[in-house]
N, C-alpha and C. Protein backbone atom coordinates (compact mmCIF):
# COMPACT_ATOMS: atom_id res chain seq x y z
N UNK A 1 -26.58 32.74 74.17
CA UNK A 1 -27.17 31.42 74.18
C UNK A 1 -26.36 30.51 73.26
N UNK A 2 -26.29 29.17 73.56
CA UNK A 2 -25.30 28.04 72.86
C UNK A 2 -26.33 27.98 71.76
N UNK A 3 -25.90 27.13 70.87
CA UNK A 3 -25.99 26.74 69.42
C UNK A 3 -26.43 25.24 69.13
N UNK A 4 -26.87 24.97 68.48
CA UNK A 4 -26.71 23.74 67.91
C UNK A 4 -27.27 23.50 66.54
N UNK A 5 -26.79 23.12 65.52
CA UNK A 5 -27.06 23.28 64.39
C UNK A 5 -26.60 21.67 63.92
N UNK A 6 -27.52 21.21 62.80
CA UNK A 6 -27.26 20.17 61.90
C UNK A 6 -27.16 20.63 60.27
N UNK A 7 -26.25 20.21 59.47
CA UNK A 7 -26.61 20.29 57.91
C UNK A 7 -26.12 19.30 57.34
N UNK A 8 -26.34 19.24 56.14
CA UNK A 8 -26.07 18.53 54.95
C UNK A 8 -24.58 18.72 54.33
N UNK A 9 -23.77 18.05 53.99
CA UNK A 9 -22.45 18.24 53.53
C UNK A 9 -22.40 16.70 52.65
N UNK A 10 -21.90 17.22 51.09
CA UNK A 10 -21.53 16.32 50.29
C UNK A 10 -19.58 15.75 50.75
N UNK A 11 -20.26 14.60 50.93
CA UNK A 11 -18.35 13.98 51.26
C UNK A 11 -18.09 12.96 50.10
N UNK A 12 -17.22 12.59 49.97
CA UNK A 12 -17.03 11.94 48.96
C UNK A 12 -15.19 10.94 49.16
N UNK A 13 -14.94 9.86 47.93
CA UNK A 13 -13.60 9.81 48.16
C UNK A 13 -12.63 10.09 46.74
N UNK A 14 -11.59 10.26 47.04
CA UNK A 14 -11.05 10.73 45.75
C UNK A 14 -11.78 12.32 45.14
N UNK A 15 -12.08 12.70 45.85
CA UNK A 15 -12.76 13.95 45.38
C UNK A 15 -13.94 14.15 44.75
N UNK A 16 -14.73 12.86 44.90
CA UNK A 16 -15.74 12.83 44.19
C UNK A 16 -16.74 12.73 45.15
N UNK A 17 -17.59 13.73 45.24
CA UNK A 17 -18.80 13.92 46.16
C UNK A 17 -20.03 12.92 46.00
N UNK A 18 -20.15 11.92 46.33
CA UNK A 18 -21.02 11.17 45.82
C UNK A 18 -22.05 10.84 47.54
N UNK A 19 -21.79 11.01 48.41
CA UNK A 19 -22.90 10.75 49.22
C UNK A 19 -22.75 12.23 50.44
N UNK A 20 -24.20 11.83 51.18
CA UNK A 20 -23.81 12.95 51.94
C UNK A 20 -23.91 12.43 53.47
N UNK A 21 -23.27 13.39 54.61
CA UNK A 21 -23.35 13.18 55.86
C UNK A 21 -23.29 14.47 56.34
N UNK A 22 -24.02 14.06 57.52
CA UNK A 22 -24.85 15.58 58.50
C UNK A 22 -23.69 15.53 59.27
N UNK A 23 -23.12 16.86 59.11
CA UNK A 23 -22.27 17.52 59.88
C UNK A 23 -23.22 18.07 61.14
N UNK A 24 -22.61 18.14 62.87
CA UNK A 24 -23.54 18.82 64.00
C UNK A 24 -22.36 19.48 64.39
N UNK A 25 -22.26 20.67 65.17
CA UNK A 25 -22.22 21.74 65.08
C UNK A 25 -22.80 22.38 66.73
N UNK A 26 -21.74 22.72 67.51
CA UNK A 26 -22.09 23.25 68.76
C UNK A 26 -21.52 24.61 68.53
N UNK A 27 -22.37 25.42 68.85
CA UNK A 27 -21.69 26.96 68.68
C UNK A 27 -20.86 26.91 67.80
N UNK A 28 -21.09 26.91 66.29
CA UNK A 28 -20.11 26.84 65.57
C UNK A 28 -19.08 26.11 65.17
N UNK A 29 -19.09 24.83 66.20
CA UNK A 29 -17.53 24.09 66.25
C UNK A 29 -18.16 22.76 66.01
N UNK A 30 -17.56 22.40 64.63
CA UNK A 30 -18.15 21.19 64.12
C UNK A 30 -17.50 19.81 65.17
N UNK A 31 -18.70 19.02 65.34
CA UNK A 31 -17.86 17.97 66.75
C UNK A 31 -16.58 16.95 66.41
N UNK A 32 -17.45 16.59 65.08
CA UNK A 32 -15.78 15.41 64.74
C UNK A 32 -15.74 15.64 63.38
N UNK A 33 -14.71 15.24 62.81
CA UNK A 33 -14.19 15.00 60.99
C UNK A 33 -15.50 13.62 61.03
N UNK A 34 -16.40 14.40 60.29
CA UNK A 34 -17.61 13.42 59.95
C UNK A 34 -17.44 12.75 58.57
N UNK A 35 -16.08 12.94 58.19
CA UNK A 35 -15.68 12.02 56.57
C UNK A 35 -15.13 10.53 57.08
N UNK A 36 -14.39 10.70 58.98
CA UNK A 36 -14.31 9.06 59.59
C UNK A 36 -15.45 8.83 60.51
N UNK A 37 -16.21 9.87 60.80
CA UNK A 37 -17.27 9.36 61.98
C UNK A 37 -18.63 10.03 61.46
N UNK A 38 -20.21 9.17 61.66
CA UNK A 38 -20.97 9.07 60.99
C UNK A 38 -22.13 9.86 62.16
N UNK A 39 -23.22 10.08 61.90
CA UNK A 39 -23.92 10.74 62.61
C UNK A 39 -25.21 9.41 62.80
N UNK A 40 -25.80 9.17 63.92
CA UNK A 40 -26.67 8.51 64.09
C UNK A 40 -28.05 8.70 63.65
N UNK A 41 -28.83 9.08 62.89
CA UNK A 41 -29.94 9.56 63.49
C UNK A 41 -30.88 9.75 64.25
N UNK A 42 -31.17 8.23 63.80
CA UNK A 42 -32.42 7.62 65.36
C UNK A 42 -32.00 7.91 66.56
N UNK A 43 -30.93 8.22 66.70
CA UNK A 43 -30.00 8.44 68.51
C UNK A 43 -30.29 10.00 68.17
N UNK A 44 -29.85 10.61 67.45
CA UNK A 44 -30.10 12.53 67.52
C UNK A 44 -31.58 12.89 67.64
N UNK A 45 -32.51 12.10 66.91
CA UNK A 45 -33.77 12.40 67.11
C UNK A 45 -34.57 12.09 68.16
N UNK A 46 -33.80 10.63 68.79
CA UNK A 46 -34.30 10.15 70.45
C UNK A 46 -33.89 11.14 71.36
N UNK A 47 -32.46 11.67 71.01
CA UNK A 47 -32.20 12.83 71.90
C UNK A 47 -32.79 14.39 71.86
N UNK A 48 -33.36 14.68 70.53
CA UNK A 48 -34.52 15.77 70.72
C UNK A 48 -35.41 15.72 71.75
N UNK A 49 -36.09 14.67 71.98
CA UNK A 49 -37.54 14.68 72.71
C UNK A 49 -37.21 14.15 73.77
N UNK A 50 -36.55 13.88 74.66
CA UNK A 50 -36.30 13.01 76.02
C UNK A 50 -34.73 12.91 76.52
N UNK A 51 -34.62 13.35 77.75
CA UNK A 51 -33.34 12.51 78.30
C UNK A 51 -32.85 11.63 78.52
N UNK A 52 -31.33 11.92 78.29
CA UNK A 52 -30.69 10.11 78.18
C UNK A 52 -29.52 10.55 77.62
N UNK A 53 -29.05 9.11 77.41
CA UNK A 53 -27.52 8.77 76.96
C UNK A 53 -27.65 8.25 75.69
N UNK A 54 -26.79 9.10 74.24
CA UNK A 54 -27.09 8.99 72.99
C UNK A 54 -25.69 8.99 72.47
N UNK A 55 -25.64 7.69 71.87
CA UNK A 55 -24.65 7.63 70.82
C UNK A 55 -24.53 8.50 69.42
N UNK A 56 -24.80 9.87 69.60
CA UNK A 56 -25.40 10.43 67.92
C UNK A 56 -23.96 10.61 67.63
N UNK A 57 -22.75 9.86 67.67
CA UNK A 57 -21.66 9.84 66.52
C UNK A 57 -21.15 8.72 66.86
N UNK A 58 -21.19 8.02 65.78
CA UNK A 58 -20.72 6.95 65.74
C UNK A 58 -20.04 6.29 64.59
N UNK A 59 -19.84 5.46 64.72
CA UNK A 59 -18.81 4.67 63.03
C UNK A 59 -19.90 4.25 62.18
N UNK A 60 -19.19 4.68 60.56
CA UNK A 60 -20.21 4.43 59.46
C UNK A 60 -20.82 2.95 59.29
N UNK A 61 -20.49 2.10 59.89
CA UNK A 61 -20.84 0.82 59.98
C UNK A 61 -22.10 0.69 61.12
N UNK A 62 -22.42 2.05 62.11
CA UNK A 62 -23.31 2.14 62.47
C UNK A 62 -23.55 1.45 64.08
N UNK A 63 -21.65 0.80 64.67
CA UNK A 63 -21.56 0.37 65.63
C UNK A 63 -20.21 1.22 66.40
N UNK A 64 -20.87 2.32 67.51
CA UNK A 64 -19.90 3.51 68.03
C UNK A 64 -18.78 2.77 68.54
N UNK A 65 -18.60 1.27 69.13
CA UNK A 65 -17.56 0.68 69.62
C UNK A 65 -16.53 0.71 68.12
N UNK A 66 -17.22 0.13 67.54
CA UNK A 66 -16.30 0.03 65.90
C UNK A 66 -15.12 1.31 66.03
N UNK A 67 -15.66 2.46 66.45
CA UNK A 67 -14.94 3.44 66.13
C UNK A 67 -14.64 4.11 67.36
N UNK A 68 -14.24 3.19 68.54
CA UNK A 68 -13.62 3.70 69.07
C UNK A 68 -14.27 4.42 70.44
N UNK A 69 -16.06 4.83 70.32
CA UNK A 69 -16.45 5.57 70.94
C UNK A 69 -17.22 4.87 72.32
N UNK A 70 -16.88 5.20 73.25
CA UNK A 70 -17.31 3.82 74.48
C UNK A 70 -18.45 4.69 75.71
N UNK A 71 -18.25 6.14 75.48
CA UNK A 71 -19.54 7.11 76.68
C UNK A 71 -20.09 7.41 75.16
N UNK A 72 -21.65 7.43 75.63
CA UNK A 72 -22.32 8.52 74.71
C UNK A 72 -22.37 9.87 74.80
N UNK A 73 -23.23 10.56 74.29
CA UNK A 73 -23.63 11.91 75.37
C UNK A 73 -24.60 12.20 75.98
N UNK A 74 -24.64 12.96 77.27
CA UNK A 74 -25.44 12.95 77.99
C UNK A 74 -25.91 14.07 77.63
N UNK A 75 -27.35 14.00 77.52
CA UNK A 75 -28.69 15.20 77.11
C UNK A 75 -29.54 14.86 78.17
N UNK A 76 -29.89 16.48 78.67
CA UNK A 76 -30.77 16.32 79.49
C UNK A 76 -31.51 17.86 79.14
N UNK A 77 -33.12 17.47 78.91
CA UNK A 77 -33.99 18.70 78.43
C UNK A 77 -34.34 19.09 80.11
N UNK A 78 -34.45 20.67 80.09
CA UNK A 78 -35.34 20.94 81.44
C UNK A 78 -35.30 22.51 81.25
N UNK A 79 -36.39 22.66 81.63
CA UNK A 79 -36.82 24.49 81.51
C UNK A 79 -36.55 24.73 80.21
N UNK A 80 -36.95 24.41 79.09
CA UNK A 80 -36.51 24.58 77.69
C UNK A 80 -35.58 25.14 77.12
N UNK A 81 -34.48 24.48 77.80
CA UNK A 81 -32.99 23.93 77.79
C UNK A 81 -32.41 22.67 78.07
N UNK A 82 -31.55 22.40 76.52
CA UNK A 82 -31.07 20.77 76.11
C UNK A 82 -29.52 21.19 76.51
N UNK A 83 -28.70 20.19 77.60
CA UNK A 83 -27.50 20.25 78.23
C UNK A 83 -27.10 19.46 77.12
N UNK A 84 -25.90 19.14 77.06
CA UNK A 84 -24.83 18.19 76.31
C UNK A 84 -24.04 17.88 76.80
N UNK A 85 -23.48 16.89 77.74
CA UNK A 85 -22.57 16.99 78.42
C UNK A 85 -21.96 15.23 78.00
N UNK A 86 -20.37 15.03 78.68
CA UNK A 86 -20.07 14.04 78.48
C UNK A 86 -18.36 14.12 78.02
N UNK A 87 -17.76 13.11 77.98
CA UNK A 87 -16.42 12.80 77.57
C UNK A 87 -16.44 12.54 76.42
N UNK A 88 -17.37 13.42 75.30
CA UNK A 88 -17.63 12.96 74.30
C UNK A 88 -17.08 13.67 72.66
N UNK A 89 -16.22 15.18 72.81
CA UNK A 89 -15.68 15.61 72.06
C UNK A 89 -14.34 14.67 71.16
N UNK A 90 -14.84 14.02 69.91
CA UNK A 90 -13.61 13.53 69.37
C UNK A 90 -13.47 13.93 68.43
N UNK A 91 -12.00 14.21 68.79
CA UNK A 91 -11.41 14.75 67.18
C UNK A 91 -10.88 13.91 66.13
N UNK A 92 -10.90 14.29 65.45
CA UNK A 92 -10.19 13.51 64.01
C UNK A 92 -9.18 12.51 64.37
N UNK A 93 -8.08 13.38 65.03
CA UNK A 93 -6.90 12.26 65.14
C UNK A 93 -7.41 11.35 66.57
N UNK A 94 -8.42 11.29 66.50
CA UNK A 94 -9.21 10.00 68.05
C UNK A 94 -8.82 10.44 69.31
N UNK A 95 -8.37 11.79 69.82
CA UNK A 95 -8.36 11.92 70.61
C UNK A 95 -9.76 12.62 71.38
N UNK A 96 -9.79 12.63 72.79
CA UNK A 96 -11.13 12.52 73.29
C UNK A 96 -11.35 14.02 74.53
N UNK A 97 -11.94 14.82 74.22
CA UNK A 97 -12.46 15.93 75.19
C UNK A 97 -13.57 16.23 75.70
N UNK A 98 -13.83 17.33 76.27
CA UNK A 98 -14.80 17.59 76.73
C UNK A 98 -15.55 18.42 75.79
N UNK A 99 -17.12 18.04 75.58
CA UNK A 99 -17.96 18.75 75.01
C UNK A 99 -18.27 19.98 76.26
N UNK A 100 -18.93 19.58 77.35
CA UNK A 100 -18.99 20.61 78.36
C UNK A 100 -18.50 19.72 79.78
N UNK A 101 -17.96 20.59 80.55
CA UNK A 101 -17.70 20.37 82.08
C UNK A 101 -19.48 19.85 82.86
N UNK A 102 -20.35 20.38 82.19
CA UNK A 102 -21.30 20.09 83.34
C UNK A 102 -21.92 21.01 84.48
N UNK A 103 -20.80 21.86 84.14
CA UNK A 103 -21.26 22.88 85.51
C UNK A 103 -22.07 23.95 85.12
């Protein structure tokens, strides 16, 4: 069975840990360098309870275009199983993959 996990991680600049951001986590594989891209909440928690299209990473300024990000991801709950699908894997250096095919 897939994974999905959220935590807490102190980031900081200059080495100094001074705030924190929720790292997410699909089977183990953290989705983006969350020290340039920010986690939404209200969009991760809209996407707990209902289907739809969720911006849950987006730029720390709190606008996903800002940073680049233009599909959300697509969640869809059914038979108590949450899909993830979408063109929505970005990595650090901004390049863009697949979280899942869909199939």
């Amino acid at each position: 069975m897939d994974s999905f996990n959220c935590k807490l991680k102190a980031q900081g600049i200059d080495g100094k840990e001074d705030y924190l951001v929720v790292e997410i986590a699909v089977n183990d594989h953290i989705l983006v360098d969350f020290a340039v891209y920010a986690t939404d909440m209200y969009e991760l928690v809209r996407s707990s309870k209902e289907s739809g299209t969720y911006f849950i990473i987006t730029c720390w300024c709190g606008d996903a275009g800002c940073a680049g990000i233009r599909q959300g991801i697509n969640v869809r709950h059914e038979n108590q199983k949450i899909d993830l699908t979408g063109n929505t894997r970005i990595l650090a250096e901004g390049r863009v993959r697949r979280l899942s095919d869909g199939g």
